[in-house]
PDB file of N, CA and C in Angstrom:
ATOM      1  N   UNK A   1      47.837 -59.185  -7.221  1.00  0.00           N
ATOM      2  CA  UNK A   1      47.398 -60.538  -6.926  1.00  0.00           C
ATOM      3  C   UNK A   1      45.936 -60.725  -7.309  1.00  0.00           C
ATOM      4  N   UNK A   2      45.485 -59.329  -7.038  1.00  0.00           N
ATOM      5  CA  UNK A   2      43.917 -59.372  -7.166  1.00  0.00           C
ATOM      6  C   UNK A   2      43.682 -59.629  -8.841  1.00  0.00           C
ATOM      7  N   UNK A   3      44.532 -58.878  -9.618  1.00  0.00           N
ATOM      8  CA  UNK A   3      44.218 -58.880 -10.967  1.00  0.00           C
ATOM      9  C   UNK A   3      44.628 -60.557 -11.378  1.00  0.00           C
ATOM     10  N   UNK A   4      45.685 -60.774 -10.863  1.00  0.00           N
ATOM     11  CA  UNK A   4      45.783 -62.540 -11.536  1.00  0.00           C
ATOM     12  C   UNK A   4      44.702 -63.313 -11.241  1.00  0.00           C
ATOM     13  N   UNK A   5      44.286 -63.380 -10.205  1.00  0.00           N
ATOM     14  CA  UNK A   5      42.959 -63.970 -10.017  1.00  0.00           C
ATOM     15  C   UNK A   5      42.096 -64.173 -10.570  1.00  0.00           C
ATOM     16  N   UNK A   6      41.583 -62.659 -11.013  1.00  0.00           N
ATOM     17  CA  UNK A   6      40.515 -62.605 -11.956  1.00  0.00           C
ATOM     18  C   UNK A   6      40.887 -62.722 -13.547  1.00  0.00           C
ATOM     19  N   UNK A   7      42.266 -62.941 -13.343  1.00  0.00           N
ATOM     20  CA  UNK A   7      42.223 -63.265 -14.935  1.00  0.00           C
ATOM     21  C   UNK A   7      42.364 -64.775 -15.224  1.00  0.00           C
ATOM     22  N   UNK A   8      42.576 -65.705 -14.372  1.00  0.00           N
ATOM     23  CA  UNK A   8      42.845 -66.985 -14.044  1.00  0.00           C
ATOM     24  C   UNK A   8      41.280 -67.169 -14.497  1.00  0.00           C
ATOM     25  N   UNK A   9      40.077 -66.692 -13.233  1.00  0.00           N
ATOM     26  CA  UNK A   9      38.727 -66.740 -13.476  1.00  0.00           C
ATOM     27  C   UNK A   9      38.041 -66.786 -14.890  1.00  0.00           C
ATOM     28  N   UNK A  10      38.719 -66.092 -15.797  1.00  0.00           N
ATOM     29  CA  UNK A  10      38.365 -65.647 -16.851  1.00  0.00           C
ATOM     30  C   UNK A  10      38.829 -66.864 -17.950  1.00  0.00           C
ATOM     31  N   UNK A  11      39.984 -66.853 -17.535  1.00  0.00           N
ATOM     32  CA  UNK A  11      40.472 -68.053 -18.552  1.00  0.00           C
ATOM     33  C   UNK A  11      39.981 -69.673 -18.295  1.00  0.00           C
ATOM     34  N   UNK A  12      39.666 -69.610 -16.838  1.00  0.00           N
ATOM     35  CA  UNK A  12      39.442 -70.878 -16.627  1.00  0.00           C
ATOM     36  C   UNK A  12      37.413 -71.247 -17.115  1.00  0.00           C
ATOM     37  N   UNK A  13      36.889 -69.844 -17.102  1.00  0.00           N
ATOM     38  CA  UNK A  13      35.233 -69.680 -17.258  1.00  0.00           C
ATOM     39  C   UNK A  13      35.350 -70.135 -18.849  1.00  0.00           C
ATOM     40  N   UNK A  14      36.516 -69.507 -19.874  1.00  0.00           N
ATOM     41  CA  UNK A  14      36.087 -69.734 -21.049  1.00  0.00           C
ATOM     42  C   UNK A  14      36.549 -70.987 -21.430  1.00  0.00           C
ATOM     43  N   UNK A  15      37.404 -71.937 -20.568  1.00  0.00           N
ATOM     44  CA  UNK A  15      37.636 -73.464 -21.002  1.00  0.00           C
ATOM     45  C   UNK A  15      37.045 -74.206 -21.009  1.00  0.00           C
ATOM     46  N   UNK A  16      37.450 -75.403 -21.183  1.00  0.00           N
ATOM     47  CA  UNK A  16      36.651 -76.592 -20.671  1.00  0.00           C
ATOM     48  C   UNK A  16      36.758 -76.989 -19.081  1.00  0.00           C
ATOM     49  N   UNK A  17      35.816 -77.616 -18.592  1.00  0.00           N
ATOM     50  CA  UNK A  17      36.058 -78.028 -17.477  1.00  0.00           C
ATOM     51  C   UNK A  17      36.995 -79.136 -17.329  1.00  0.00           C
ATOM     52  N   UNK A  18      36.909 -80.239 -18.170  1.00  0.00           N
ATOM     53  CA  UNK A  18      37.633 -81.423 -17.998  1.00  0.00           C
ATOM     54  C   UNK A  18      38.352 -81.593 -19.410  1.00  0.00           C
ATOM     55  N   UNK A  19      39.409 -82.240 -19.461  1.00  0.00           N
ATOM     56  CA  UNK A  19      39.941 -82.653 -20.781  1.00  0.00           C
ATOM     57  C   UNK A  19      40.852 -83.623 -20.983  1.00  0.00           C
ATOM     58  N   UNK A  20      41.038 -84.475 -21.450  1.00  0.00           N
ATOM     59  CA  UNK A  20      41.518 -86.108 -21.432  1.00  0.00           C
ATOM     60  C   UNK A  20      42.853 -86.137 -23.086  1.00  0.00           C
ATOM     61  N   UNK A  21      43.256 -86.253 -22.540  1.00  0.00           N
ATOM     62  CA  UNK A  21      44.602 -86.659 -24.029  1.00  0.00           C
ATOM     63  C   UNK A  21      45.000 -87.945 -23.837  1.00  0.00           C
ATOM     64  N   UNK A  22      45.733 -88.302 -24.431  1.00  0.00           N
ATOM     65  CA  UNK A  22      46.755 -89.494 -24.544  1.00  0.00           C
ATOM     66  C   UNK A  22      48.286 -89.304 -23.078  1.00  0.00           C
ATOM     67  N   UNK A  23      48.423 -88.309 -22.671  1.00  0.00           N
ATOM     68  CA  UNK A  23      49.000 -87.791 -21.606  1.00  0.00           C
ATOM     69  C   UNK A  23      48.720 -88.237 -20.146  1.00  0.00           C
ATOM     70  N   UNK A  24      46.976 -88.014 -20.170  1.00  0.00           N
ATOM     71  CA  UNK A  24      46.450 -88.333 -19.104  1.00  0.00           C
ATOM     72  C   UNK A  24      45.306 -87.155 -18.928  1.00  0.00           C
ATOM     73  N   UNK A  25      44.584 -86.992 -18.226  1.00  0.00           N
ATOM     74  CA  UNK A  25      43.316 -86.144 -18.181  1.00  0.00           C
ATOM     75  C   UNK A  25      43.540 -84.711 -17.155  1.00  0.00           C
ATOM     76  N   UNK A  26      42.873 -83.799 -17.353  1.00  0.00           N
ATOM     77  CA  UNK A  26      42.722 -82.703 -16.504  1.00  0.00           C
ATOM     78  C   UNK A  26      41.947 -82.518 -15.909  1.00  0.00           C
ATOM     79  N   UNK A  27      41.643 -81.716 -14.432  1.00  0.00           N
ATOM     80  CA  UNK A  27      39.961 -80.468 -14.492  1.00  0.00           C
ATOM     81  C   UNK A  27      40.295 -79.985 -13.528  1.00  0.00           C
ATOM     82  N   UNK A  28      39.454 -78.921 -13.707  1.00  0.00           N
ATOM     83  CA  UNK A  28      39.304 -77.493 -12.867  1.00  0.00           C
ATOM     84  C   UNK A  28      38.661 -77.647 -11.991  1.00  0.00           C
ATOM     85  N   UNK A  29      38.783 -76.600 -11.075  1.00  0.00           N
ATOM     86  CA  UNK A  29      37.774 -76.520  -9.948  1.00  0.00           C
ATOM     87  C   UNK A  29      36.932 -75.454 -10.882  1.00  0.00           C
ATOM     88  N   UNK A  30      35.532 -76.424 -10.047  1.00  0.00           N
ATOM     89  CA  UNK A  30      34.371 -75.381 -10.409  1.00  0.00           C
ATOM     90  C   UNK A  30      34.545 -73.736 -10.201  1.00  0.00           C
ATOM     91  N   UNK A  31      33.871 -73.200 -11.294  1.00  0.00           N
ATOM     92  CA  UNK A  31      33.708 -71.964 -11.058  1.00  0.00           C
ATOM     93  C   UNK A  31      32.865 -71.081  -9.939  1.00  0.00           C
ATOM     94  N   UNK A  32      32.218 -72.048  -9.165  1.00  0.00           N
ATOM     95  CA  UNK A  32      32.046 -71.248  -7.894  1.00  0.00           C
ATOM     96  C   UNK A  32      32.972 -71.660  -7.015  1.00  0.00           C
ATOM     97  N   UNK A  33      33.878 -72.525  -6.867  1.00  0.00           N
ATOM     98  CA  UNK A  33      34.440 -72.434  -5.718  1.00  0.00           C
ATOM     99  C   UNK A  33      35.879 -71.404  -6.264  1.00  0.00           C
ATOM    100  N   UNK A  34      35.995 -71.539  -7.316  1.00  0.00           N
ATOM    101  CA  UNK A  34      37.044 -69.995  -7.618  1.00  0.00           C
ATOM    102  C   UNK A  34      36.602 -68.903  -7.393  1.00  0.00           C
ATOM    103  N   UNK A  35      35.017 -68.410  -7.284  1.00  0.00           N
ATOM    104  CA  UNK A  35      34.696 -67.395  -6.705  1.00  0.00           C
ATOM    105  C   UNK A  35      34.708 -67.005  -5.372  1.00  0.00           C
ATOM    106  N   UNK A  36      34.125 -68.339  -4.948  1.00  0.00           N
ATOM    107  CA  UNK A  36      34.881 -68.344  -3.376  1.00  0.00           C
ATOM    108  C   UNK A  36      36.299 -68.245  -2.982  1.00  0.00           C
ATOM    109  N   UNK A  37      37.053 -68.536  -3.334  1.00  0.00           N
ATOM    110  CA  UNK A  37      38.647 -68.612  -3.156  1.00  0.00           C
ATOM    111  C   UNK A  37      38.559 -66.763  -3.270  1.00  0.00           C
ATOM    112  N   UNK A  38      38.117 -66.115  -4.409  1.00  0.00           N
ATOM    113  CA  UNK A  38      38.503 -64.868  -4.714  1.00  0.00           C
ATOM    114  C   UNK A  38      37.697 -63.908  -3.412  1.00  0.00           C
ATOM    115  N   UNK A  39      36.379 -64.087  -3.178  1.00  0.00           N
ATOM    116  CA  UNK A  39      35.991 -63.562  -2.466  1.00  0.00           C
ATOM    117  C   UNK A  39      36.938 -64.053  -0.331  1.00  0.00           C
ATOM    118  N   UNK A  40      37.470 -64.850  -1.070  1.00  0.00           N
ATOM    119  CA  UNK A  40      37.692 -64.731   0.594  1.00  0.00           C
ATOM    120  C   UNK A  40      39.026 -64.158   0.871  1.00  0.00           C
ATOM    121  N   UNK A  41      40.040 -64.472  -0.327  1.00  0.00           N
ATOM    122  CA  UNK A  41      41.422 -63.909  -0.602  1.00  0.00           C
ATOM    123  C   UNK A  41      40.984 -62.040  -0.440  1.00  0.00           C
ATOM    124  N   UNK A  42      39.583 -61.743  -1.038  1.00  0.00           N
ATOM    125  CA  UNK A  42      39.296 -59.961  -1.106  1.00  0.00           C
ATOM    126  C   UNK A  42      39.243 -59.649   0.353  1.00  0.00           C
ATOM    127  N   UNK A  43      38.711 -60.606   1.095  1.00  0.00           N
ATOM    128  CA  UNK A  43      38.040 -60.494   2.670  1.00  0.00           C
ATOM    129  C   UNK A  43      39.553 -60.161   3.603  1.00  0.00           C
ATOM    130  N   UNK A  44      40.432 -61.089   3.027  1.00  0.00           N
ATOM    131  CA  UNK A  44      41.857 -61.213   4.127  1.00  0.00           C
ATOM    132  C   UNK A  44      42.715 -59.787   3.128  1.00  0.00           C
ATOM    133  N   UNK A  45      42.301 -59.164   2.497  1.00  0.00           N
ATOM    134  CA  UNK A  45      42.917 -58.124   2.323  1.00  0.00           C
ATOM    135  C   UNK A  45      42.566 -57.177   2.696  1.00  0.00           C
ATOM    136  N   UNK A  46      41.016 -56.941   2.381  1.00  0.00           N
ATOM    137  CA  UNK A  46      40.147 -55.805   3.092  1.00  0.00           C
ATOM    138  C   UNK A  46      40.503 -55.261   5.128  1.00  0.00           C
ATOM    139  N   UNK A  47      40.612 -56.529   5.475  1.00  0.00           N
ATOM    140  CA  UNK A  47      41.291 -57.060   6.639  1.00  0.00           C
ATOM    141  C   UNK A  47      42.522 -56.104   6.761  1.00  0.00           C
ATOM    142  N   UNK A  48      43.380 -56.453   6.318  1.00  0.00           N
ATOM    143  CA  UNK A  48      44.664 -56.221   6.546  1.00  0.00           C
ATOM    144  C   UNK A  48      44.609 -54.179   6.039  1.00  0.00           C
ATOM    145  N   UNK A  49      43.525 -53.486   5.189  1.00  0.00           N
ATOM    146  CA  UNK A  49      43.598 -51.966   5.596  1.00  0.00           C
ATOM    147  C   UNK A  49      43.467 -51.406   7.290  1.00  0.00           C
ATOM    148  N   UNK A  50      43.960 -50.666   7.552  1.00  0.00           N
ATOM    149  CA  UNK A  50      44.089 -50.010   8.919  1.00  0.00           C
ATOM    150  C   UNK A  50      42.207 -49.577   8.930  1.00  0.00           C
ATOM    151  N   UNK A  51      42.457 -48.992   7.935  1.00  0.00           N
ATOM    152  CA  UNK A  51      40.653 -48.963   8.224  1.00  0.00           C
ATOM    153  C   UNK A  51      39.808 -49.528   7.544  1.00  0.00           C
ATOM    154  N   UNK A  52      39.458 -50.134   7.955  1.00  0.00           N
ATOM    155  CA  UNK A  52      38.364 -51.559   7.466  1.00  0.00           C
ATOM    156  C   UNK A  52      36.501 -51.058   7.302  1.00  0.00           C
ATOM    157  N   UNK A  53      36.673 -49.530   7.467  1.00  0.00           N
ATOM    158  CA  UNK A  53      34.953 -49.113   7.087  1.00  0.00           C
ATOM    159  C   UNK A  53      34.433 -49.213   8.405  1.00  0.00           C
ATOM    160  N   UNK A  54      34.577 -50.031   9.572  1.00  0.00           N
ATOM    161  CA  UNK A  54      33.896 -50.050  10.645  1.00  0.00           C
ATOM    162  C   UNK A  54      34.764 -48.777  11.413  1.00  0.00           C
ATOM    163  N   UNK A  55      34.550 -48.257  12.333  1.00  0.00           N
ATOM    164  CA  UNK A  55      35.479 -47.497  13.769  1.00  0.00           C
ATOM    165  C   UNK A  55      34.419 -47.304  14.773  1.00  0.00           C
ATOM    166  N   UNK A  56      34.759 -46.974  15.660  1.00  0.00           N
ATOM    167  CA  UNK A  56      34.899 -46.817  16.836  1.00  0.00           C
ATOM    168  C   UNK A  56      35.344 -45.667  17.288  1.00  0.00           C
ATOM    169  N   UNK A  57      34.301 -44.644  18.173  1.00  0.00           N
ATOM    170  CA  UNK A  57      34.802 -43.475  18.756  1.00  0.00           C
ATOM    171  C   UNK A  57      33.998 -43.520  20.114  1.00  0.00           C
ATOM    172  N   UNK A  58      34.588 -42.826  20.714  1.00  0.00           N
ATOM    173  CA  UNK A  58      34.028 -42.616  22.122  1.00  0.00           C
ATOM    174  C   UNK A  58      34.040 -40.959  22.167  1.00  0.00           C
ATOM    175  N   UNK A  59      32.800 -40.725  22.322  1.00  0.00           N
ATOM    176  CA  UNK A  59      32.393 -39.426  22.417  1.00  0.00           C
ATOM    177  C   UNK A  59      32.184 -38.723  23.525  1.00  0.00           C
ATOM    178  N   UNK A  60      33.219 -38.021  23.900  1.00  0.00           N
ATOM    179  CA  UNK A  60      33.128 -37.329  25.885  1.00  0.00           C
ATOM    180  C   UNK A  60      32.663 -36.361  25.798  1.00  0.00           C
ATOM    181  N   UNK A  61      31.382 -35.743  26.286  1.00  0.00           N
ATOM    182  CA  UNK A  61      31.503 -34.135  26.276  1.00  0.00           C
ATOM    183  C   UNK A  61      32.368 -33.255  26.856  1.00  0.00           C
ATOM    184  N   UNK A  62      32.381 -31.905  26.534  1.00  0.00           N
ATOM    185  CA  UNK A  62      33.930 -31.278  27.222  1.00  0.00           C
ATOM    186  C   UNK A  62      33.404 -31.003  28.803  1.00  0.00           C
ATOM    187  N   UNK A  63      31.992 -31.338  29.080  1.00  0.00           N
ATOM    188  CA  UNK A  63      31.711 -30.436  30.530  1.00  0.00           C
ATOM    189  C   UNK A  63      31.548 -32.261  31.070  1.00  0.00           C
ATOM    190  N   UNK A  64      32.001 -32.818  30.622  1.00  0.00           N
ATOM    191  CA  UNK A  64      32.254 -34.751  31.240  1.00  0.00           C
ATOM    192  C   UNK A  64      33.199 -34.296  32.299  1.00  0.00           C
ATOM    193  N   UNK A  65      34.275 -34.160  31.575  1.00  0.00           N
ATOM    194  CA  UNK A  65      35.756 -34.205  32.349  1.00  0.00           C
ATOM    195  C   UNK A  65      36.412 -34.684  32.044  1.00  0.00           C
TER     196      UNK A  65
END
């Protein structure tokens, strides 16, 4: 999913933004808010690993109890 993204990014960076025919007209979303979309789609995946880089331990000594 991650790779379509960035290839969407890629194709949509080297187009035009807007484009008008006899059909009727087009446009893109800006290229920062596709970066945003990508960076937040990375965030809800990063999310979803069991370990996310942060943890949590609780450290007892053995003469605690």
């Amino acid at each position: 999913m991650a790779d379509d993204l960035n290839d969407e990014i890629r194709e949509n960076a080297a187009g035009p933004a807007k484009a008008s025919g006899d059909a009727g007209s087009v446009e893109q979303h800006k290229l920062t808010e596709q970066i945003a979309a990508d960076k937040h789609l990375a965030g809800k995946d990063a999310v979803r690993k069991p370990n996310r880089g942060l943890r949590f331990n609780k450290i007892v000594p053995p003469s605690a109890g």
